[in-house]
C-alpha atoms as a PDB file:
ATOM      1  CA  UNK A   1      28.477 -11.001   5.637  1.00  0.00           C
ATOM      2  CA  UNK A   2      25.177 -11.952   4.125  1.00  0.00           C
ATOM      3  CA  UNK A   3      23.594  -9.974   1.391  1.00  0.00           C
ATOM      4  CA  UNK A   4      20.495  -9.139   3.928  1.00  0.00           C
ATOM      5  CA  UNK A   5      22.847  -8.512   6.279  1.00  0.00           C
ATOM      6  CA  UNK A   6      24.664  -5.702   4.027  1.00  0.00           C
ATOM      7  CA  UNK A   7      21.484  -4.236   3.493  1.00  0.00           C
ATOM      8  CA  UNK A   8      20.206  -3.684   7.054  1.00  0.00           C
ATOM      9  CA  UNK A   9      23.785  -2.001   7.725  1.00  0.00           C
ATOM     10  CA  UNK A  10      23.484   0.105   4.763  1.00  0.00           C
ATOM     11  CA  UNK A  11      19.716   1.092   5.837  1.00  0.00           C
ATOM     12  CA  UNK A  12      20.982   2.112   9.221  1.00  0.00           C
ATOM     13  CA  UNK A  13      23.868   3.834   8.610  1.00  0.00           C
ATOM     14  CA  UNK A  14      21.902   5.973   5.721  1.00  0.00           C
ATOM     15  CA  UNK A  15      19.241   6.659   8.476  1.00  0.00           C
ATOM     16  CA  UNK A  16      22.364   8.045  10.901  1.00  0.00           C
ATOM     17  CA  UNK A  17      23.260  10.543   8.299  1.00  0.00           C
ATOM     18  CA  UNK A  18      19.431  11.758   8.092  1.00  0.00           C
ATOM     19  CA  UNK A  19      18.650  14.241   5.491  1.00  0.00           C
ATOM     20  CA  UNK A  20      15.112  15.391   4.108  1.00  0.00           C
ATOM     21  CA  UNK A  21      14.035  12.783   1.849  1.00  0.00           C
ATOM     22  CA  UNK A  22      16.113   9.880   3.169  1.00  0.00           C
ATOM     23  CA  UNK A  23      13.365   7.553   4.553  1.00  0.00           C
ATOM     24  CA  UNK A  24      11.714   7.394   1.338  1.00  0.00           C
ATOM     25  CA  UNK A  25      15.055   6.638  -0.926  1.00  0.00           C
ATOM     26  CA  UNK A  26      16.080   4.263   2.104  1.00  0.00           C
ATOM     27  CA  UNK A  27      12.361   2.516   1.302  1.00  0.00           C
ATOM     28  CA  UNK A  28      13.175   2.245  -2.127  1.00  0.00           C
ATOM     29  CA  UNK A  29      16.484   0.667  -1.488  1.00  0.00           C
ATOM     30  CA  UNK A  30      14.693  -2.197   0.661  1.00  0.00           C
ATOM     31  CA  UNK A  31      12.616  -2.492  -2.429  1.00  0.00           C
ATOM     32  CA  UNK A  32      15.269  -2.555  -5.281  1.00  0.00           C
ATOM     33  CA  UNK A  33      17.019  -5.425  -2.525  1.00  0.00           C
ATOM     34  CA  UNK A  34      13.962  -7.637  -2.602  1.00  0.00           C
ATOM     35  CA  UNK A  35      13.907  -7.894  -5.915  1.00  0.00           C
ATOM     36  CA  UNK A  36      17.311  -8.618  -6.175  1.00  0.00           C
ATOM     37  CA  UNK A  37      17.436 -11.166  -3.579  1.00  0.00           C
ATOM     38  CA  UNK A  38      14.242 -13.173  -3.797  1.00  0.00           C
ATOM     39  CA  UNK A  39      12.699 -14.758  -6.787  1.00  0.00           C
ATOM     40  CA  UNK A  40      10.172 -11.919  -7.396  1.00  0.00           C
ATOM     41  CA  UNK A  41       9.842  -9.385 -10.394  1.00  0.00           C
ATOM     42  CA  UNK A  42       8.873  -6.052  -8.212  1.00  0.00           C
ATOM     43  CA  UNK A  43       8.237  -5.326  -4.860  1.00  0.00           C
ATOM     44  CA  UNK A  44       6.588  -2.348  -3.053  1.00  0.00           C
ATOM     45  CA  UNK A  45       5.734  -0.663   0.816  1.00  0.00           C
ATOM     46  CA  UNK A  46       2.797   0.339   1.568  1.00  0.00           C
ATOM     47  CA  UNK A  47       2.166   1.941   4.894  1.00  0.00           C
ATOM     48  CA  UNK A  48      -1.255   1.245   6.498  1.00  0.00           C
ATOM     49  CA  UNK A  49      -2.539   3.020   9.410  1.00  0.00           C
ATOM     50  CA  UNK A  50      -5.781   0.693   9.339  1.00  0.00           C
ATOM     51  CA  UNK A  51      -7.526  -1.435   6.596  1.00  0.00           C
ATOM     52  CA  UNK A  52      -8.858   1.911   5.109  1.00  0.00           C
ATOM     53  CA  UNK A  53      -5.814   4.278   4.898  1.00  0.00           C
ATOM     54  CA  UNK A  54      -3.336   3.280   2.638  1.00  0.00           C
ATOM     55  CA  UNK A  55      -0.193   5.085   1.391  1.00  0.00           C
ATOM     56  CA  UNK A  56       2.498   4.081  -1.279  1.00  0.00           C
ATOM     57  CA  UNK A  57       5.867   4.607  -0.086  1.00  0.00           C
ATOM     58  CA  UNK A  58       7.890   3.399  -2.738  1.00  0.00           C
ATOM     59  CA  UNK A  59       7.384   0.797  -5.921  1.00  0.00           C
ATOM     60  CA  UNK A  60      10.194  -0.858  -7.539  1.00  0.00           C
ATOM     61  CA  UNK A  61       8.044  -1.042 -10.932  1.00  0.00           C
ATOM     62  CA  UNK A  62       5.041   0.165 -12.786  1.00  0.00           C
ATOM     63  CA  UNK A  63       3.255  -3.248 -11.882  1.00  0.00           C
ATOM     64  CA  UNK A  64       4.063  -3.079  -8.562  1.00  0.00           C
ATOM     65  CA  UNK A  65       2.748   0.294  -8.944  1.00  0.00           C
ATOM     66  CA  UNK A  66      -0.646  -0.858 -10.439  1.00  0.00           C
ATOM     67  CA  UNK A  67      -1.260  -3.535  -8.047  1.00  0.00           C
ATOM     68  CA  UNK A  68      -0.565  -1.064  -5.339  1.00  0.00           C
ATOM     69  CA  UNK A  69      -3.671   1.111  -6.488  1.00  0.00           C
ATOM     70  CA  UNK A  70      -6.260  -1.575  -7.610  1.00  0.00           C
ATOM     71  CA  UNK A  71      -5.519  -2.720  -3.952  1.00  0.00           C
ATOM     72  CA  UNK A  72      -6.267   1.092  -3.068  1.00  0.00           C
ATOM     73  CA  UNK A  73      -9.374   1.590  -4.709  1.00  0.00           C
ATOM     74  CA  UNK A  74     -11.181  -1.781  -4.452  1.00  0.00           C
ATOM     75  CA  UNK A  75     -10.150  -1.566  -0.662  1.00  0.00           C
ATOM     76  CA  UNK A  76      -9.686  -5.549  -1.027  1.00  0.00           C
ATOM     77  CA  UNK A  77      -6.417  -7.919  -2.025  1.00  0.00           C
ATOM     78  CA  UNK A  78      -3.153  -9.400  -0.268  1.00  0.00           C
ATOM     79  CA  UNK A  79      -2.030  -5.904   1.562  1.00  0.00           C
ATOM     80  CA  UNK A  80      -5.132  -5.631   3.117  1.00  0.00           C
ATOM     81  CA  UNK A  81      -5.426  -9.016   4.498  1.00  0.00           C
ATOM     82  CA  UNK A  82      -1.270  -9.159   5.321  1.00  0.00           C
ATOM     83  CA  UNK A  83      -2.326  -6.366   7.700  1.00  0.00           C
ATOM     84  CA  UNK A  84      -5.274  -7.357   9.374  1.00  0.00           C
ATOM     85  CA  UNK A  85      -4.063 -11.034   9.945  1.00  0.00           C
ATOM     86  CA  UNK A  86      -0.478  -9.818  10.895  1.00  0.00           C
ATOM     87  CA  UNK A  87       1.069 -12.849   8.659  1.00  0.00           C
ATOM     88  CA  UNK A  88       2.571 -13.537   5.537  1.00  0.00           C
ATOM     89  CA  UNK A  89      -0.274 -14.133   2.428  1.00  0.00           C
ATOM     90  CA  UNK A  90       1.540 -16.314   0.208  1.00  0.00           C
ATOM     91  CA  UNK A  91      -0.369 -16.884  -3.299  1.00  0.00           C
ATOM     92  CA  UNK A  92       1.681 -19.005  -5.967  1.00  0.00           C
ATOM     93  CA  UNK A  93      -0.552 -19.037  -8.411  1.00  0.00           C
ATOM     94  CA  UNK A  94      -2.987 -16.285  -8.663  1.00  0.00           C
ATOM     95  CA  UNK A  95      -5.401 -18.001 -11.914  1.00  0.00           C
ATOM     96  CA  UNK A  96      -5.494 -21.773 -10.336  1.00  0.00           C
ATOM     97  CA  UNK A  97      -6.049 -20.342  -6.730  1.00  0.00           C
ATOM     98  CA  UNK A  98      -7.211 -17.044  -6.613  1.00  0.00           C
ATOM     99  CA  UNK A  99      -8.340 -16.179  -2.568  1.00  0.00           C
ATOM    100  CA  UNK A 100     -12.171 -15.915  -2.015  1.00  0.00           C
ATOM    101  CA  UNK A 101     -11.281 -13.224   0.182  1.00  0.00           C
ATOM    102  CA  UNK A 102     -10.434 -10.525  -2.709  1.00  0.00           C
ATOM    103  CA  UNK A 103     -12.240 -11.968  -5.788  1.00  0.00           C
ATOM    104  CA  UNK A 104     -12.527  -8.806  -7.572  1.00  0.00           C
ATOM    105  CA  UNK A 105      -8.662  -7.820  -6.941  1.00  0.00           C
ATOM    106  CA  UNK A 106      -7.605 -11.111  -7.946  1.00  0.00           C
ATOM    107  CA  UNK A 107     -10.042 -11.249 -11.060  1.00  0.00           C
ATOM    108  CA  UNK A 108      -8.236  -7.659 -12.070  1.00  0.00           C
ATOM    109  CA  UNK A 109      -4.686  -8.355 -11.189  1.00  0.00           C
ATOM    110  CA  UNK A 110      -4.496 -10.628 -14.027  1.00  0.00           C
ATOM    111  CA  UNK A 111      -4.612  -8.264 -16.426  1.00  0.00           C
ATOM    112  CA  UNK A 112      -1.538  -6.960 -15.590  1.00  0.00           C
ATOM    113  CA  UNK A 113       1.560  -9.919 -16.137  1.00  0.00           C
ATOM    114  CA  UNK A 114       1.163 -11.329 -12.715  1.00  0.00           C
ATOM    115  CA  UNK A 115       0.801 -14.910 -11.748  1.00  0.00           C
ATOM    116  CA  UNK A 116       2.697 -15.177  -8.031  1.00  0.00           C
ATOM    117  CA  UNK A 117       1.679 -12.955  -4.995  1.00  0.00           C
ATOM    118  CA  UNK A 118       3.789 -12.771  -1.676  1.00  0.00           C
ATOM    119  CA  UNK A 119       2.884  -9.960   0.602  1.00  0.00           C
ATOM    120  CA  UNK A 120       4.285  -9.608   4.091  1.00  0.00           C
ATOM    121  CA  UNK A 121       3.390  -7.682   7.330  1.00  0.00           C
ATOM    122  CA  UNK A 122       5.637  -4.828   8.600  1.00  0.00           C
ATOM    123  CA  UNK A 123       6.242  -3.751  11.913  1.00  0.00           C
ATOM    124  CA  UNK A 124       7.910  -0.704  14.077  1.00  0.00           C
ATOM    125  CA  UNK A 125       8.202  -2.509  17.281  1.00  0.00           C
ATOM    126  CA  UNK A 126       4.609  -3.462  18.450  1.00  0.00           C
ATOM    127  CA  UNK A 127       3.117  -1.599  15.925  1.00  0.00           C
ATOM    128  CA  UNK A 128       2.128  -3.023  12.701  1.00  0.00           C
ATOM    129  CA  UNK A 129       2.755   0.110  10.702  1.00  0.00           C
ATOM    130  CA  UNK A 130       3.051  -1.496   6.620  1.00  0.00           C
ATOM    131  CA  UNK A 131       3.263  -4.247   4.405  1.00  0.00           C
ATOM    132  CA  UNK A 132       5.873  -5.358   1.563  1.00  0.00           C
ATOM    133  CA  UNK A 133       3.916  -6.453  -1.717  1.00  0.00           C
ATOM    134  CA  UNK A 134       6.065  -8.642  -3.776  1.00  0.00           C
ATOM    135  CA  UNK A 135       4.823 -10.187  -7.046  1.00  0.00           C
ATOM    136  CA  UNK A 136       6.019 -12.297 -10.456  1.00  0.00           C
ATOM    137  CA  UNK A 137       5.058 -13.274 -13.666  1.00  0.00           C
ATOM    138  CA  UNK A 138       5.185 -17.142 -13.646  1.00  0.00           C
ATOM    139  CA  UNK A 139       3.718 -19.253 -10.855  1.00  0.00           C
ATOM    140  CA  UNK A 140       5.369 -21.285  -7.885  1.00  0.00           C
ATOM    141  CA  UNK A 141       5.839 -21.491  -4.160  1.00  0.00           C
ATOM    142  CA  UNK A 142       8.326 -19.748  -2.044  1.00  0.00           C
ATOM    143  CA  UNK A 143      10.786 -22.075  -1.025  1.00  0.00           C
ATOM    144  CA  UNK A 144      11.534 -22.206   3.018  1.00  0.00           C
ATOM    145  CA  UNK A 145      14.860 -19.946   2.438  1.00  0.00           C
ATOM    146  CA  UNK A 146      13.683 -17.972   0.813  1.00  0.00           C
ATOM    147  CA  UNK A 147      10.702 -17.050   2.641  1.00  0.00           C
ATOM    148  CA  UNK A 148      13.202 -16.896   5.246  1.00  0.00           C
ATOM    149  CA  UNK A 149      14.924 -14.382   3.520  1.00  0.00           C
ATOM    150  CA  UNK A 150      11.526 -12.276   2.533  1.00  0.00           C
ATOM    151  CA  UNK A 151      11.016 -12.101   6.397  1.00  0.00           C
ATOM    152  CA  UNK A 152      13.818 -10.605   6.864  1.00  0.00           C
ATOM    153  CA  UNK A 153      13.847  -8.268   4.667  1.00  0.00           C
ATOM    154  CA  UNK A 154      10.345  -7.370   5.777  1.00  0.00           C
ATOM    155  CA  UNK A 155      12.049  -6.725   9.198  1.00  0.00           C
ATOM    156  CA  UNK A 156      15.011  -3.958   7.163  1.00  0.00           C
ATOM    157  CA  UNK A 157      11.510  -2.266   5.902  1.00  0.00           C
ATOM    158  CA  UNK A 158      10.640  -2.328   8.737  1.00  0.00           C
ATOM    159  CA  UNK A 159      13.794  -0.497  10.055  1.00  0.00           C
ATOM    160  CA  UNK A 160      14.131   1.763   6.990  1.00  0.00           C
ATOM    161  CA  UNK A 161       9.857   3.294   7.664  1.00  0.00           C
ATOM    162  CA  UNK A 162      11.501   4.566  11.069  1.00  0.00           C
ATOM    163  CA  UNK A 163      13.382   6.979   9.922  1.00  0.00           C
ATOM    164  CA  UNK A 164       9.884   8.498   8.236  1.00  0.00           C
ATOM    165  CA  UNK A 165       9.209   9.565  11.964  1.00  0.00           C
ATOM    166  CA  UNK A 166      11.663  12.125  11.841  1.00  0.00           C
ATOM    167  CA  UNK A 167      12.771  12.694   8.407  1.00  0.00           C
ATOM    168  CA  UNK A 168      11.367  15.007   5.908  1.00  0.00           C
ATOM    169  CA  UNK A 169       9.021  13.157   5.401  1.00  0.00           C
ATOM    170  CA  UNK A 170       6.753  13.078   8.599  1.00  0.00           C
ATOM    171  CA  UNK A 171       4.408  10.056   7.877  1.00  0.00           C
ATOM    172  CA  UNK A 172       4.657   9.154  11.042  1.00  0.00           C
ATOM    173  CA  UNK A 173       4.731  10.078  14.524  1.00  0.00           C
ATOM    174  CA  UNK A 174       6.704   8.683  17.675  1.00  0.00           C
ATOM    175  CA  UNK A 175       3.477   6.240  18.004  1.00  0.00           C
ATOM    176  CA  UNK A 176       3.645   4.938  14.722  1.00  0.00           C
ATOM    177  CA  UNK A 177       0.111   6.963  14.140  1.00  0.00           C
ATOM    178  CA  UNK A 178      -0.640   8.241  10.686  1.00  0.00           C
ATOM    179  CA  UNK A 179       0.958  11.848   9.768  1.00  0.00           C
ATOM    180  CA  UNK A 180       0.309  14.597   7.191  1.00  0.00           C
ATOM    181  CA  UNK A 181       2.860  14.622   4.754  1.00  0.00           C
ATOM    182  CA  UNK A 182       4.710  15.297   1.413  1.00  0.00           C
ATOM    183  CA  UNK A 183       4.416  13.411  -1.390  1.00  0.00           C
ATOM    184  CA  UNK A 184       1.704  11.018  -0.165  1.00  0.00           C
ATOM    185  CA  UNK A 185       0.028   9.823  -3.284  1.00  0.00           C
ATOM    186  CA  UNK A 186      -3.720   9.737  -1.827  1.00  0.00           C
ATOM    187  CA  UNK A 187      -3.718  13.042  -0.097  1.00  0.00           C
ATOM    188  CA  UNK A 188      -6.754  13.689  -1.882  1.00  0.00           C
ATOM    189  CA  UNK A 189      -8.234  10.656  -1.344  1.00  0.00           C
ATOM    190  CA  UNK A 190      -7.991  11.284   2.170  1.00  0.00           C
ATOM    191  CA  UNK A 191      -9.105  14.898   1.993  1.00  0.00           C
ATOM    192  CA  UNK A 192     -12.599  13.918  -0.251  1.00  0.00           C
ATOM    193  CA  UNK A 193     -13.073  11.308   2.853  1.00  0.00           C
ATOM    194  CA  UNK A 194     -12.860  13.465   5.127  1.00  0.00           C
ATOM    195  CA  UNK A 195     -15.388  15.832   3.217  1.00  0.00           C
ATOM    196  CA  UNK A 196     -17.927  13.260   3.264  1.00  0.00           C
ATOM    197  CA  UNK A 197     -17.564  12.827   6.827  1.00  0.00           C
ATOM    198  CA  UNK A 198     -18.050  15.964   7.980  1.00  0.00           C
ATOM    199  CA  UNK A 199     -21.071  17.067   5.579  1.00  0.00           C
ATOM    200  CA  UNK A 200     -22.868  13.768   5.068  1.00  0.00           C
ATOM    201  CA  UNK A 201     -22.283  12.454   9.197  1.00  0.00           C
ATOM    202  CA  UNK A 202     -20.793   9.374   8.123  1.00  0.00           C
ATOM    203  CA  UNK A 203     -18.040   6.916   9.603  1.00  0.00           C
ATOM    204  CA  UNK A 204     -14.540   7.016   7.985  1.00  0.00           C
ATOM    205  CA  UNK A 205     -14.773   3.327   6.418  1.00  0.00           C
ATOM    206  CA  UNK A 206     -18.482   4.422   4.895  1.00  0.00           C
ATOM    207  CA  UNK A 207     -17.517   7.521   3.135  1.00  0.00           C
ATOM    208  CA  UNK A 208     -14.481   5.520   1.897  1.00  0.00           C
ATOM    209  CA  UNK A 209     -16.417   2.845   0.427  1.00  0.00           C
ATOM    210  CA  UNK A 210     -18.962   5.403  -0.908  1.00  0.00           C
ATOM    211  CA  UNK A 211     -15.875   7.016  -3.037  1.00  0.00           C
ATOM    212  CA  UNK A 212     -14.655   3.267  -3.889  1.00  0.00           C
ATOM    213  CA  UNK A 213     -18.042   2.387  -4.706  1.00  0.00           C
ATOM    214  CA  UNK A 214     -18.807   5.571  -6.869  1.00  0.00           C
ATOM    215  CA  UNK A 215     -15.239   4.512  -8.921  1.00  0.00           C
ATOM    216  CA  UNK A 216     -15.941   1.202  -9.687  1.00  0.00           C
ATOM    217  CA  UNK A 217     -19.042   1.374 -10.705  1.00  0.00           C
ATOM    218  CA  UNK A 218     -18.785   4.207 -12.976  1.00  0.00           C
ATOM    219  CA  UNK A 219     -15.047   2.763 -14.210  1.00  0.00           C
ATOM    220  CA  UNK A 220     -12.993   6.022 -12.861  1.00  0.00           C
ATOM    221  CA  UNK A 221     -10.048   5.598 -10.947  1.00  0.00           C
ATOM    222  CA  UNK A 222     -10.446   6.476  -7.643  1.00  0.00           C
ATOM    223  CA  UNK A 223      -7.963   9.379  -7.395  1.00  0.00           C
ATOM    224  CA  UNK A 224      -9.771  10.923 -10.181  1.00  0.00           C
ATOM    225  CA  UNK A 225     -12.878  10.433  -8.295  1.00  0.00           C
ATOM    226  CA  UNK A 226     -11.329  11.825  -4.612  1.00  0.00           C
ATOM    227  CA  UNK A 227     -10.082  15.093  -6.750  1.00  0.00           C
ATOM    228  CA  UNK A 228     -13.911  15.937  -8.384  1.00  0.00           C
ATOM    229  CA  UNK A 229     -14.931  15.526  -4.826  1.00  0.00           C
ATOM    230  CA  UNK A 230     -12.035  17.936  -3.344  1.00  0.00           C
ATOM    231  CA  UNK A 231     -12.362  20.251  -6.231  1.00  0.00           C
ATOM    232  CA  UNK A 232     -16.433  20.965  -5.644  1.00  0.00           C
ATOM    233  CA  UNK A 233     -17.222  19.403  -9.511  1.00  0.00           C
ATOM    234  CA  UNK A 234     -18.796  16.168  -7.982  1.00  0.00           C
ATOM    235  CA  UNK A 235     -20.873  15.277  -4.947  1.00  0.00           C
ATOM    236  CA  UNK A 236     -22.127  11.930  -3.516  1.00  0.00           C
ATOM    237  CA  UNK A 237     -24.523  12.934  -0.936  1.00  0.00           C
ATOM    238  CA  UNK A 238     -27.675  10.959   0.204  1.00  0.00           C
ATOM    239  CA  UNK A 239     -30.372  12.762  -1.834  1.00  0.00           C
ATOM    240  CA  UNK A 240     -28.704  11.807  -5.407  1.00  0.00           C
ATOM    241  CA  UNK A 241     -27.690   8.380  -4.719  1.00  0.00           C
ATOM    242  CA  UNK A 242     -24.276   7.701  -6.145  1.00  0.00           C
ATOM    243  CA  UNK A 243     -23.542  11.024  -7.017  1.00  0.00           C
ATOM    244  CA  UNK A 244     -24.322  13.737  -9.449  1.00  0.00           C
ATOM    245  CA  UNK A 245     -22.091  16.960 -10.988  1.00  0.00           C
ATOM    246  CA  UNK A 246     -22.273  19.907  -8.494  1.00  0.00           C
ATOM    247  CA  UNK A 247     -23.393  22.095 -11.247  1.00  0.00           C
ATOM    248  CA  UNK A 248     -26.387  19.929 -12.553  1.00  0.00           C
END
């Protein structure tokens, strides 16, 4: 039995025994399998409920981890566009060809050791739901197998994000619609956007990019930004521009 094969049979039959927890460690097995199979150095899930809500399942690395945020807070770079498109974005080398859709991403990625970018599209059904972001350090193509093979494990990622429906883990619901949940990594990203929403009467992709924008232009991270916002110490309403301490 093929390798890819093994791995969708061990996915399934871990998602028959259930447990709390499960659909994220079944994630992270899909992740530890890319790596293993393809000619990538880490690999990560990202579920997307639209281009401006973003959650990290699982990374298989501390780049992959990295990569995952910049994407995050600059709200630009392969995972995005992977989604939107609903194909594969296949960069082989990230300094000779860099996409002029995500300059900023791609100008920032470098600084971590990353040369290759392969990021795939991941569906529940109908229902484009995620992406796998694969990356390595040295430059070159996939080759027709093995993008072949990335497909397909896109597809066992695919399977192994179901069982978040029902697990512990509620992510998502029998629609495939974005869920509350434990251990999601931008809760308070989510939370500050929401805040901005409701007291400054502003669409969801606006306050986002007001947070984003706030971030990078003052050099914060953006989860450090989102929690200032959640905790009361910061606001970013129209009458002080970009923002100002809620005690000044």
């Amino acid at each position: 039995m093929a390798e890819v094969e093994v791995l969708r049979a061990s996915v399934l039959a871990a998602l028959v025994e259930g447990g709390a927890g499960s659909g994220v460690d079944v994630v992270g097995r899909v992740c530890r399998a890319c790596v293993r199979l393809l000619p990538v150095d880490g690999a990560a899930v990202s579920m997307m409920v639209d281009a401006g809500h973003r959650e990290v399942v699982y990374a298989s690395d501390a780049v992959s981890s990295a990569l995952a945020e910049l994407q995050f807070s600059l709200g630009e770079g392969p995972c995005f566009e992977a989604y939107v498109a609903g194909g594969p974005v296949l960069v082989p080398d990230l300094v000779a060809g860099p996409p002029a859709g995500w300059p900023v991403f791609a100008a920032e990625a470098v600084v971590h050791p990353v040369a290759a970018l392969f990021t795939f599209p991941v569906q529940i059904g109908a229902v484009r739901v995620a992406t796998l972001d694969t990356y390595r350090g040295t430059p070159g193509s996939l080759r027709p197998g093995e993008l072949s093979m990335a497909l397909q494990v896109a597809d066992v990622a695919a399977l192994a994000l179901s069982g978040l429906r029902t697990g512990g883990d509620h992510w998502l619901d029998g629609d495939g619609r974005w869920m509350e949940g434990a251990g999601m990594r931008y809760r308070e990203v989510h939370q500050a956007t929401g805040m901005l929403i409701a007291y400054l009467d502003l669409p969801a992709s606006a306050a986002l990019a007001r947070l984003r924008a706030y971030a990078f232009g003052h050099g914060r991270p953006l989860l450090e930004i989102a929690g200032d916002v959640v905790a009361g110490r910061l606001r970013l309403d129209e009458e002080f521009g970009e923002g100002h301490d809620a005690g000044s």
